[in-house]
N, C-alpha and C. Protein backbone atom coordinates (compact mmCIF):
# COMPACT_ATOMS: atom_id res chain seq x y z
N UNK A 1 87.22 119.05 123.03
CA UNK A 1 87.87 117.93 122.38
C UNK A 1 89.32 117.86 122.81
N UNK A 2 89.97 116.82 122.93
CA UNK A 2 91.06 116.66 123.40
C UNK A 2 92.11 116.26 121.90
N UNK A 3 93.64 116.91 122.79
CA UNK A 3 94.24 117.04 121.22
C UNK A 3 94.31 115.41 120.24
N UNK A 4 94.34 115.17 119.37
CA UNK A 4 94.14 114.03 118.29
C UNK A 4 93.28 113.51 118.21
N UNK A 5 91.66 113.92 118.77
CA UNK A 5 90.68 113.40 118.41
C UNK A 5 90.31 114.03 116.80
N UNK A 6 89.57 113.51 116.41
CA UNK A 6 88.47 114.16 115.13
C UNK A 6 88.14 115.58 115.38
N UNK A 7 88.30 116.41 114.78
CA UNK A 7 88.11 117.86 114.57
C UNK A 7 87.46 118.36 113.16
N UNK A 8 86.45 118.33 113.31
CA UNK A 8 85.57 118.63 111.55
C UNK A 8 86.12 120.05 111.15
N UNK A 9 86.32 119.79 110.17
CA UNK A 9 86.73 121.19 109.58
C UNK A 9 85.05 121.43 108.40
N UNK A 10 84.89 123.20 109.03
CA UNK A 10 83.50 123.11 109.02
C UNK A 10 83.19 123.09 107.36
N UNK A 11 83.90 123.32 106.54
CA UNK A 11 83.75 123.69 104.95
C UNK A 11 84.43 122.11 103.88
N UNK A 12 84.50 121.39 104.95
CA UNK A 12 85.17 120.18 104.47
C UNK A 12 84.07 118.97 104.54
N UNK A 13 83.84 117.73 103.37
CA UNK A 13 82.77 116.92 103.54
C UNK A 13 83.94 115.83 104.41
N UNK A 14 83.39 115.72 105.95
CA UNK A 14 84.30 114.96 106.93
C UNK A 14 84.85 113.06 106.06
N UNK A 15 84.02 112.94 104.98
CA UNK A 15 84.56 111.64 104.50
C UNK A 15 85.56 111.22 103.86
N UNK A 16 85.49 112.19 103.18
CA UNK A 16 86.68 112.26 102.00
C UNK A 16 87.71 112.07 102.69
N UNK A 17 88.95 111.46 102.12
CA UNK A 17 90.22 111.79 102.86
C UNK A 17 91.11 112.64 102.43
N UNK A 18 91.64 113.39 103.17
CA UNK A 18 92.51 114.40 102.74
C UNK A 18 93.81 114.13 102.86
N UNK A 19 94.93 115.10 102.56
CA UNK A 19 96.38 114.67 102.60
C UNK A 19 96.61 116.27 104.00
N UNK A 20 97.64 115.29 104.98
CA UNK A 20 97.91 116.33 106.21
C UNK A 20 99.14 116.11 106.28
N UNK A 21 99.83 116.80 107.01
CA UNK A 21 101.02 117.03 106.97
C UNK A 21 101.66 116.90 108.68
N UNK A 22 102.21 115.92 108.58
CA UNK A 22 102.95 115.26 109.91
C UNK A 22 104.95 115.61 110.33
N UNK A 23 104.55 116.65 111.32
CA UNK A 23 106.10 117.01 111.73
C UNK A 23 106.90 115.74 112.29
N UNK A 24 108.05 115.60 112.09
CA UNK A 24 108.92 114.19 112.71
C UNK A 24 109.85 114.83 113.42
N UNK A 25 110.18 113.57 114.30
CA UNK A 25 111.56 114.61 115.31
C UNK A 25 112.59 114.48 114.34
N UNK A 26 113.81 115.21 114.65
CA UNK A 26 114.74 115.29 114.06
C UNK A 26 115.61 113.94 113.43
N UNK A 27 115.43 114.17 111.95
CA UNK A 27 116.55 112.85 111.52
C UNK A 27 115.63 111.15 111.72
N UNK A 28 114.17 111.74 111.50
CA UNK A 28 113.31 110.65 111.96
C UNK A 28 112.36 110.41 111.16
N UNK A 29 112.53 111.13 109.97
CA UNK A 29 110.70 111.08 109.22
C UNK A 29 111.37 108.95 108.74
N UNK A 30 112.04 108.85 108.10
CA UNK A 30 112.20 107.31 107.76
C UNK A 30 111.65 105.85 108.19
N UNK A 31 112.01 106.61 110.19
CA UNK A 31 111.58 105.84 111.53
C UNK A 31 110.19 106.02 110.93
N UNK A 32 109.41 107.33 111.21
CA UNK A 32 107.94 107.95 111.19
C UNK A 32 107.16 107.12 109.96
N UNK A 33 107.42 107.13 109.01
CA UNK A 33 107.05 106.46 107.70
C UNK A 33 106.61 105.21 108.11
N UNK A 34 108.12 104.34 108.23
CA UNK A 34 107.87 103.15 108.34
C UNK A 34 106.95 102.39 109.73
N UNK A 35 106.99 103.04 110.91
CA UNK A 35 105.84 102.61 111.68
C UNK A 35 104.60 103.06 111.64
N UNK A 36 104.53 104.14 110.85
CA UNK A 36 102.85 104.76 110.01
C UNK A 36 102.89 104.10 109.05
N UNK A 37 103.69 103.53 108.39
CA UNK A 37 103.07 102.21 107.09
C UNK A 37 103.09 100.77 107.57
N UNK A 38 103.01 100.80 108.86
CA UNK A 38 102.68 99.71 109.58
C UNK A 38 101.65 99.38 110.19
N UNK A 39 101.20 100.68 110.39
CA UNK A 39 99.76 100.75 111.06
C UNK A 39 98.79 100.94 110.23
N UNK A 40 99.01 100.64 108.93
CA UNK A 40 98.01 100.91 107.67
C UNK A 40 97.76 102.08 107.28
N UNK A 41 98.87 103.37 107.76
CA UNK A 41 98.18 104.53 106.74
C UNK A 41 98.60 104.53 105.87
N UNK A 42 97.94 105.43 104.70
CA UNK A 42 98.59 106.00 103.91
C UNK A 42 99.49 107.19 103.64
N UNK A 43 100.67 106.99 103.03
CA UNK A 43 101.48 108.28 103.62
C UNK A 43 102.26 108.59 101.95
N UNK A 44 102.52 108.96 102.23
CA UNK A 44 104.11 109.83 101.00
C UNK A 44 104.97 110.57 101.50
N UNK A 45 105.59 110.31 101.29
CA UNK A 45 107.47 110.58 101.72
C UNK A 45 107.73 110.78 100.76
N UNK A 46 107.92 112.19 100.38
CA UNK A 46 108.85 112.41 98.58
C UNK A 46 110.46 112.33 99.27
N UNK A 47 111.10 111.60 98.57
CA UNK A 47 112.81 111.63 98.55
C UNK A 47 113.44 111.95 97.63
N UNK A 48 114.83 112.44 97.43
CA UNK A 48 115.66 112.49 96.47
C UNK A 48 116.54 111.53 97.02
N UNK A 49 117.14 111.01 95.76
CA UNK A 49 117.94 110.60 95.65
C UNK A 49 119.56 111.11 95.57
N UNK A 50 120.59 111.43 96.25
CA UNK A 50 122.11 112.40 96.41
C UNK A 50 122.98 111.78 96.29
N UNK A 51 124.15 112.30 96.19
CA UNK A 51 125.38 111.48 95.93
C UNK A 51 125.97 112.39 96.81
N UNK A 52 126.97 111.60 97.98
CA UNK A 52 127.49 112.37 98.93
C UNK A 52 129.33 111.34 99.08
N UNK A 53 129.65 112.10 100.05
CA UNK A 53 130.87 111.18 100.06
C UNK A 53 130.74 111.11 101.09
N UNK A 54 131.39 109.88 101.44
CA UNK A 54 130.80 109.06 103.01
C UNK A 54 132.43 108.31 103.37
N UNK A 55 133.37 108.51 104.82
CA UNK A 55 134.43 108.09 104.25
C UNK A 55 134.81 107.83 103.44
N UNK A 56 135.36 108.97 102.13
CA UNK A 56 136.36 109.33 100.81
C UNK A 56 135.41 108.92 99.98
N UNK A 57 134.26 107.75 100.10
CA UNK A 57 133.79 107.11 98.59
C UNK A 57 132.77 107.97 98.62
N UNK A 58 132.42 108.08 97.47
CA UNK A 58 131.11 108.52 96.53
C UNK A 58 129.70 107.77 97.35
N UNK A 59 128.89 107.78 97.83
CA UNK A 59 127.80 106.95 97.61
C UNK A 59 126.68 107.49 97.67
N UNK A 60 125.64 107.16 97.28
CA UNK A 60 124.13 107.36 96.77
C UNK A 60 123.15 106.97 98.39
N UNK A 61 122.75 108.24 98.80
CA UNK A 61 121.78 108.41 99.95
C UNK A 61 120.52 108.78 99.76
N UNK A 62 119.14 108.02 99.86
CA UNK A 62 117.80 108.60 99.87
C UNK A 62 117.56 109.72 100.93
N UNK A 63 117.36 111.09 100.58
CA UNK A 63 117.47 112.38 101.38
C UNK A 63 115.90 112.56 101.17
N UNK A 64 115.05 112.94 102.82
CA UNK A 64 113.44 113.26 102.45
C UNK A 64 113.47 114.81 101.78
N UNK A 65 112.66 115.16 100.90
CA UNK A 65 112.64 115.93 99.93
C UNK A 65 112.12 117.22 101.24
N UNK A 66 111.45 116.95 101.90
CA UNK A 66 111.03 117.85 103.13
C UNK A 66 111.60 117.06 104.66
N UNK A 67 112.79 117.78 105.15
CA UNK A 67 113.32 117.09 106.48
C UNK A 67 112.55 117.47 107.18
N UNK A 68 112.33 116.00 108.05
CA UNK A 68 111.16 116.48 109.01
C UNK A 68 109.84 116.08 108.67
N UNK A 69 109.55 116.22 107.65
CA UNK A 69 107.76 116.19 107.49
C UNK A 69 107.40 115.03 106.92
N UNK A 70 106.42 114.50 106.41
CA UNK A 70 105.66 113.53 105.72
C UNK A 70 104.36 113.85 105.52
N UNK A 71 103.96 113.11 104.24
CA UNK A 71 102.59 113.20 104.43
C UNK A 71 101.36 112.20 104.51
N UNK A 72 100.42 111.70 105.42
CA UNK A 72 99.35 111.14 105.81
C UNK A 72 98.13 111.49 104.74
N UNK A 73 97.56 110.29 104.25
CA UNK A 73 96.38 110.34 103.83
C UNK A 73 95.05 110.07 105.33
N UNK A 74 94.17 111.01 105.57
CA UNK A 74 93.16 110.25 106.70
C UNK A 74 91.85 110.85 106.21
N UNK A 75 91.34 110.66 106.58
CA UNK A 75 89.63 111.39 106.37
C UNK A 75 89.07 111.36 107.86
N UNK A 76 88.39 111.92 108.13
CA UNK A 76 87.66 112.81 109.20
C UNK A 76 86.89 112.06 110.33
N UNK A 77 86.36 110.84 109.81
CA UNK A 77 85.05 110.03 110.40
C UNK A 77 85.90 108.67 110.34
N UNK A 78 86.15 107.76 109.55
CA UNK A 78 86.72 106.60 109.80
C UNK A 78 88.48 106.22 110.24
N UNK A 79 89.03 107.36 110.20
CA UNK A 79 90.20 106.94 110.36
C UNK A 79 90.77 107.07 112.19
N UNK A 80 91.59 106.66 112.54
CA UNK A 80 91.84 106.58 113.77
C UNK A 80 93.45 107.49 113.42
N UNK A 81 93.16 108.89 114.18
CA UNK A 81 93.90 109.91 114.72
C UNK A 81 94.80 109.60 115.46
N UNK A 82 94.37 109.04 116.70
CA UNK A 82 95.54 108.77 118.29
C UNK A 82 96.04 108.25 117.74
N UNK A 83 96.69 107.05 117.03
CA UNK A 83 97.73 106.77 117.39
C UNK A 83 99.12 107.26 116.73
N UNK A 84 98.63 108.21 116.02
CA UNK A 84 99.87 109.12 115.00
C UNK A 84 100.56 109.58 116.22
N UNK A 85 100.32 110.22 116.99
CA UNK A 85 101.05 111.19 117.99
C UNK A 85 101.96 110.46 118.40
N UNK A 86 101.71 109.08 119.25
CA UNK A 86 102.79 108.38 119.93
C UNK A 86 103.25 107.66 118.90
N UNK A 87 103.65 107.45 117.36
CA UNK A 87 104.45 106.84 116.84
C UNK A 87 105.64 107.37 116.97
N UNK A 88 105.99 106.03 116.87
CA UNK A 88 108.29 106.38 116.79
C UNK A 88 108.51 107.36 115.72
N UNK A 89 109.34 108.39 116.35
CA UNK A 89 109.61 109.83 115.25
C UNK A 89 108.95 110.60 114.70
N UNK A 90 107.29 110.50 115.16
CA UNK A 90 106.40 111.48 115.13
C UNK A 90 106.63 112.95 116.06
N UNK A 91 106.38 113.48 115.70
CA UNK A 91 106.52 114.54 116.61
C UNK A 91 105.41 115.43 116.70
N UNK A 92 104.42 115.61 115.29
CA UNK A 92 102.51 115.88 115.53
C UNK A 92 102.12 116.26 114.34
N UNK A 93 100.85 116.56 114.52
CA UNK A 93 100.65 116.53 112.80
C UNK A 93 100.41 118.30 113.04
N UNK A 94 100.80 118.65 111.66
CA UNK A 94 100.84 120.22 111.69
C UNK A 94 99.27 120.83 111.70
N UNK A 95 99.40 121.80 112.50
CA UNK A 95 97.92 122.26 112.95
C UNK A 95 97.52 124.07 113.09
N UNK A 96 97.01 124.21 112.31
CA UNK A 96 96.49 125.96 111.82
C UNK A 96 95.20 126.21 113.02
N UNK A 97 95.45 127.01 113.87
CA UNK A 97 94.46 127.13 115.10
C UNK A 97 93.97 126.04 115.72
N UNK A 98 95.11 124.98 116.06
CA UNK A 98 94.76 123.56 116.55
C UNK A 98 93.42 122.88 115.42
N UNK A 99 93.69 122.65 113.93
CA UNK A 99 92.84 122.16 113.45
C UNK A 99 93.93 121.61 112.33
N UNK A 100 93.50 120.10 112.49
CA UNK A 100 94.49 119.80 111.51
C UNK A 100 94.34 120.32 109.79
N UNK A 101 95.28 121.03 109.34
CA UNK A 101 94.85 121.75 107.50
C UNK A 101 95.62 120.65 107.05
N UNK A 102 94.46 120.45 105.68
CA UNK A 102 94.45 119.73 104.73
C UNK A 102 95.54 120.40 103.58
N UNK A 103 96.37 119.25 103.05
CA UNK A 103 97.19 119.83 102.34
C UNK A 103 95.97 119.71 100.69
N UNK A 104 96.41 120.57 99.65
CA UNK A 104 95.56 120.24 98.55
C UNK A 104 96.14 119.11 97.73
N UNK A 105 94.88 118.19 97.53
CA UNK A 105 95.54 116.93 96.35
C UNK A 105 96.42 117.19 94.88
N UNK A 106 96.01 118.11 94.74
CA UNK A 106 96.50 118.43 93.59
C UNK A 106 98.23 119.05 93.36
N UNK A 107 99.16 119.16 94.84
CA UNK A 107 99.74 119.69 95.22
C UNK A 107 100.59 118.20 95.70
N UNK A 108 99.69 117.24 96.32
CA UNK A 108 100.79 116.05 96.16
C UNK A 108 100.75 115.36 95.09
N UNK A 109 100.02 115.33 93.89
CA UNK A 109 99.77 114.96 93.05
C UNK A 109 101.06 115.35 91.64
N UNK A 110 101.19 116.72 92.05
CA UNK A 110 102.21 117.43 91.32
C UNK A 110 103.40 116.81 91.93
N UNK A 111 103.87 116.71 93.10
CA UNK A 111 104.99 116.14 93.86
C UNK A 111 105.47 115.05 93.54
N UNK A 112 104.47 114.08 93.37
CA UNK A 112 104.30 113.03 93.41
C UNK A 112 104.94 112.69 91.45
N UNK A 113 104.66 113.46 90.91
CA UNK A 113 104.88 113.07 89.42
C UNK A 113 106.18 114.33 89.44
N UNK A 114 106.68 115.55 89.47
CA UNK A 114 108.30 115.40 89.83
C UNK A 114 109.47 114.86 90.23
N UNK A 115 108.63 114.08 91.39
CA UNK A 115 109.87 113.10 91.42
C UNK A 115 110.16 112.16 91.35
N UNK A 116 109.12 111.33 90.22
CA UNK A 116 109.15 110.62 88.79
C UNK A 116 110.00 110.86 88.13
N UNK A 117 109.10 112.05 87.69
CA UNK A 117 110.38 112.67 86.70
C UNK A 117 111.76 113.08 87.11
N UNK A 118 112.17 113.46 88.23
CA UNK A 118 113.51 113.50 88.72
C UNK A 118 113.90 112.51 89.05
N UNK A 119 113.66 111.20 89.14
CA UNK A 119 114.34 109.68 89.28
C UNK A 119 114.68 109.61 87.81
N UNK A 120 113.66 109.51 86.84
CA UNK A 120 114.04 109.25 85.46
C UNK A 120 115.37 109.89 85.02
N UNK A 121 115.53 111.31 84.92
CA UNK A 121 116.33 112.32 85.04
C UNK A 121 117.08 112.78 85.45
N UNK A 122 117.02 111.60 86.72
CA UNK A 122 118.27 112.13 87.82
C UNK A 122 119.94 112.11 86.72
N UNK A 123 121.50 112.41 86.96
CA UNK A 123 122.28 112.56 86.53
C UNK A 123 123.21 112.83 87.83
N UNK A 124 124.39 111.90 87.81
CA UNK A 124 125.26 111.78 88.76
C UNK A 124 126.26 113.30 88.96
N UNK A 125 126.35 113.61 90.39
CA UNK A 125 126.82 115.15 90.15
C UNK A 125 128.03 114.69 90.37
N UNK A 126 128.38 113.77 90.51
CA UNK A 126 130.03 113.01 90.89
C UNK A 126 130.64 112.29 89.87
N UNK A 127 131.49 112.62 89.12
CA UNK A 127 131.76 111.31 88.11
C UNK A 127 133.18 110.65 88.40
N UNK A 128 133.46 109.51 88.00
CA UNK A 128 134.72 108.93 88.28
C UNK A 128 135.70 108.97 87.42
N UNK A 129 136.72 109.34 87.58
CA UNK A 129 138.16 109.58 86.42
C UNK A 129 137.81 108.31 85.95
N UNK A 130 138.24 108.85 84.75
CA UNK A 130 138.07 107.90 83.15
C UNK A 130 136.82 107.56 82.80
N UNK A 131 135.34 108.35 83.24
CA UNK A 131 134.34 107.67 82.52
C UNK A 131 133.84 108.69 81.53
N UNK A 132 133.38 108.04 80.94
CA UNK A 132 133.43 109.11 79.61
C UNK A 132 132.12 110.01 79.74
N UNK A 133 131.91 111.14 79.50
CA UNK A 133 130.72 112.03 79.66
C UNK A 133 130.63 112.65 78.47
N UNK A 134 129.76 113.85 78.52
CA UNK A 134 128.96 114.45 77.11
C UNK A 134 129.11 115.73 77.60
N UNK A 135 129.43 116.55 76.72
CA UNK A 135 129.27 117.97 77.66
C UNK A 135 127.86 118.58 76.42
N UNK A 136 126.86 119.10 77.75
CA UNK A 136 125.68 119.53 77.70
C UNK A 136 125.76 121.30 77.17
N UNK A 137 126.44 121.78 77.40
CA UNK A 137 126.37 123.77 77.18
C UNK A 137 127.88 124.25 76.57
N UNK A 138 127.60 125.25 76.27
CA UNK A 138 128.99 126.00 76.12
C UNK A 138 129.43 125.34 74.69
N UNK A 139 131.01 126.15 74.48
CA UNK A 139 131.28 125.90 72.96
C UNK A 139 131.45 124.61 72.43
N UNK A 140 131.54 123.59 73.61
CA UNK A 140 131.86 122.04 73.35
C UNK A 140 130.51 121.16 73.27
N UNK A 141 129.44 121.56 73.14
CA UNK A 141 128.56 121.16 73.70
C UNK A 141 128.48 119.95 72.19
N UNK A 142 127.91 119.11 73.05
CA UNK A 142 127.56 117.43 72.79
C UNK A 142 128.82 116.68 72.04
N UNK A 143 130.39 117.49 72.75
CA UNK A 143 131.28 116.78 72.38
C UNK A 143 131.96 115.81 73.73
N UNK A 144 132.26 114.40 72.95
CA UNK A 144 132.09 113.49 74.08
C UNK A 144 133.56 113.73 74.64
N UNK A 145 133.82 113.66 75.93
CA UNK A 145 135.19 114.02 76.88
C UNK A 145 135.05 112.56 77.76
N UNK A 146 136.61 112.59 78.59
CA UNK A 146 136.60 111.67 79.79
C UNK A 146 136.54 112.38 80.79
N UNK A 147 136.07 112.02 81.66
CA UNK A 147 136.50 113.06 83.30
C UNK A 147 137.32 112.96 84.09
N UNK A 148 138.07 113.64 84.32
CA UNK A 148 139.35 113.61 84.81
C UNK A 148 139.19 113.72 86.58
N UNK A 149 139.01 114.64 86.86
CA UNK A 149 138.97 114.97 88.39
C UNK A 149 138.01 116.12 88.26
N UNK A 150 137.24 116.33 89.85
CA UNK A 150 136.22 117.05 90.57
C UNK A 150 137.50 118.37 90.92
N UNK A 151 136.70 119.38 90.63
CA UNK A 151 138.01 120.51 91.25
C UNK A 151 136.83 121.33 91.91
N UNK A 152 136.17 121.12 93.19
CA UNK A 152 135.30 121.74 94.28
C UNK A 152 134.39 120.49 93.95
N UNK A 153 132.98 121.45 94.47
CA UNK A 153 131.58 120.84 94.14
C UNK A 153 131.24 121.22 92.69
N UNK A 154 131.34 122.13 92.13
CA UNK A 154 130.89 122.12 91.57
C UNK A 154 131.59 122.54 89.69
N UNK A 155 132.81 122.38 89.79
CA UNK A 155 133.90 122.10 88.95
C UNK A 155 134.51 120.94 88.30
N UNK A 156 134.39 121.10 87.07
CA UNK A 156 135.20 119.26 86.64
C UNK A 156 136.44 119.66 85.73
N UNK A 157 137.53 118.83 85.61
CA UNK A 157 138.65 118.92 84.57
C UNK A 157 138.31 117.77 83.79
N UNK A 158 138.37 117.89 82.64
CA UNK A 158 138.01 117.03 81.57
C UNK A 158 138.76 116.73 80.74
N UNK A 159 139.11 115.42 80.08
CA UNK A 159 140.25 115.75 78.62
C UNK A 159 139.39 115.47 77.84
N UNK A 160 139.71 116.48 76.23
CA UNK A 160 138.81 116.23 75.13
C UNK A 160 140.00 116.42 74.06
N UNK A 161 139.35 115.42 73.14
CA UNK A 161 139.93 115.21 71.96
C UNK A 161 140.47 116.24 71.43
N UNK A 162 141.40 117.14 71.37
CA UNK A 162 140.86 118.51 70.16
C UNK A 162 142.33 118.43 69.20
N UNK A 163 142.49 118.49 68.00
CA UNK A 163 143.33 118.49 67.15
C UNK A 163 144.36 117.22 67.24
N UNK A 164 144.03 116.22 67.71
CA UNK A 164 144.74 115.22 68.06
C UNK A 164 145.26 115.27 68.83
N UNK A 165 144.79 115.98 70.01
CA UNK A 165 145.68 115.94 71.51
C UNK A 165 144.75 115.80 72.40
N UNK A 166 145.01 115.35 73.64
CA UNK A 166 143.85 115.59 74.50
C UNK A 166 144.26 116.36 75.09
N UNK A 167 143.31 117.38 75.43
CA UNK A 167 143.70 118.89 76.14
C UNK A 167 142.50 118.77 77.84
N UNK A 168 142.92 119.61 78.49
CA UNK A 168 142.50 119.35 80.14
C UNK A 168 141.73 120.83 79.98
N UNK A 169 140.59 120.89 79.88
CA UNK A 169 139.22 121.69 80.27
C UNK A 169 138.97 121.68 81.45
N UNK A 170 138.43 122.94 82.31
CA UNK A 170 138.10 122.83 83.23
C UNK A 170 136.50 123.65 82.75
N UNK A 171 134.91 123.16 84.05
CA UNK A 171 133.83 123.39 83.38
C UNK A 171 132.92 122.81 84.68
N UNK A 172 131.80 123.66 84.26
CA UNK A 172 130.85 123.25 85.53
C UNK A 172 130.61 122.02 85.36
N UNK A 173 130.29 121.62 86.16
CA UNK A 173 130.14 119.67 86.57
C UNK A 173 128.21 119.89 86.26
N UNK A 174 127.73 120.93 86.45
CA UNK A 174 126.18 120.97 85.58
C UNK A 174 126.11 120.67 84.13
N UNK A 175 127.60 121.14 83.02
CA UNK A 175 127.53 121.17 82.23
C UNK A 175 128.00 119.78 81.60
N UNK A 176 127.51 118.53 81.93
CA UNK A 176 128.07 117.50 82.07
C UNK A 176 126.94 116.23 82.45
N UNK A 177 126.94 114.79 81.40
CA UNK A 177 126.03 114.11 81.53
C UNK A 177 126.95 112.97 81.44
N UNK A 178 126.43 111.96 81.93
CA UNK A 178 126.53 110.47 81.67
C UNK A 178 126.87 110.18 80.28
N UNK A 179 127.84 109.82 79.42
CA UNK A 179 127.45 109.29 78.15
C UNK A 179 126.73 108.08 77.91
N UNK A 180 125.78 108.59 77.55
CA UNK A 180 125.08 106.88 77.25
C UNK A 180 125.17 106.08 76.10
């Protein structure tokens, strides 16, 4: 058999479709996605969502949760193999003794509902002087502050109300939510 034809995996019913796992060239699964969801497969791309700074500003970048990879729904007998290889930013589908392995459903299934729940849940790790936040831990906890300035990644200065003054806290930027 020549490489990207059909390869039965002998303990597998060849119909079903399984979930496989497709390497991308570098800085390419996005490219890879979008011309494999052009050609009618089915795929999943888990992303997060980041907050990075991009010349000085803050902004919000979709990052693939696995660089590099994606994943393909195909089954064994009806789906057409070749033309994954030569897509734009493919680079091949991952292969255990030249046989393509099936990832388990239940495994994108779990993926797939984390990062649900981490969109729902997401929480900005950047905040902007003067917006008001909640602090989550420690002796202040669920007392509402403004945010003052980022002191690293992972440091915030805060002013909070305390005895009628506002006093300048410094505190992990984990320990710290959106006020809603």
């Amino acid at each position: 058999m020549s490489h990207g034809e059909r390869q039965p995996i002998d303990d597998e019913d060849d119909s079903l479709p399984r979930w496989y796992v497709i390497q991308c060239k570098g800085g390419e699964s996005f490219r890879a996605a979008e011309h494999l969801s052009n050609q009618g497969y089915e795929l999943f791309h888990p992303i997060l969502q980041v907050q990075k700074k991009r010349g000085g500003k803050l902004v919000w970048l979709d990052e693939p949760l696995f660089p590099h990879y994606l994943f393909i729904r195909l089954d064994r007998v009806a789906s057409n193999w070749r033309p994954i290889r030569s897509t734009r930013g493919v680079l091949r589908i991952v292969t255990f003794g030249n046989r393509p392995l099936p990832v388990d459903d239940a495994l994108i299934a779990m993926l797939r509902e984390q990062g649900a729940q981490g969109q729902e849940n997401a929480t900005n790790v950047y905040f902007r002087a003067g917006e008001k936040v909640e602090i989550t831990e420690g002796p202040f906890k669920d007392l509402q502050a403004v945010f003052a300035s980022h002191k690293g990644d992972e440091r915030a200065i805060v002013l909070l109300n305390l005895l009628n003054r506002q006093q300048q806290l410094e505190m992990p930027v984990s320990q710290l939510r959106p006020r809603s």
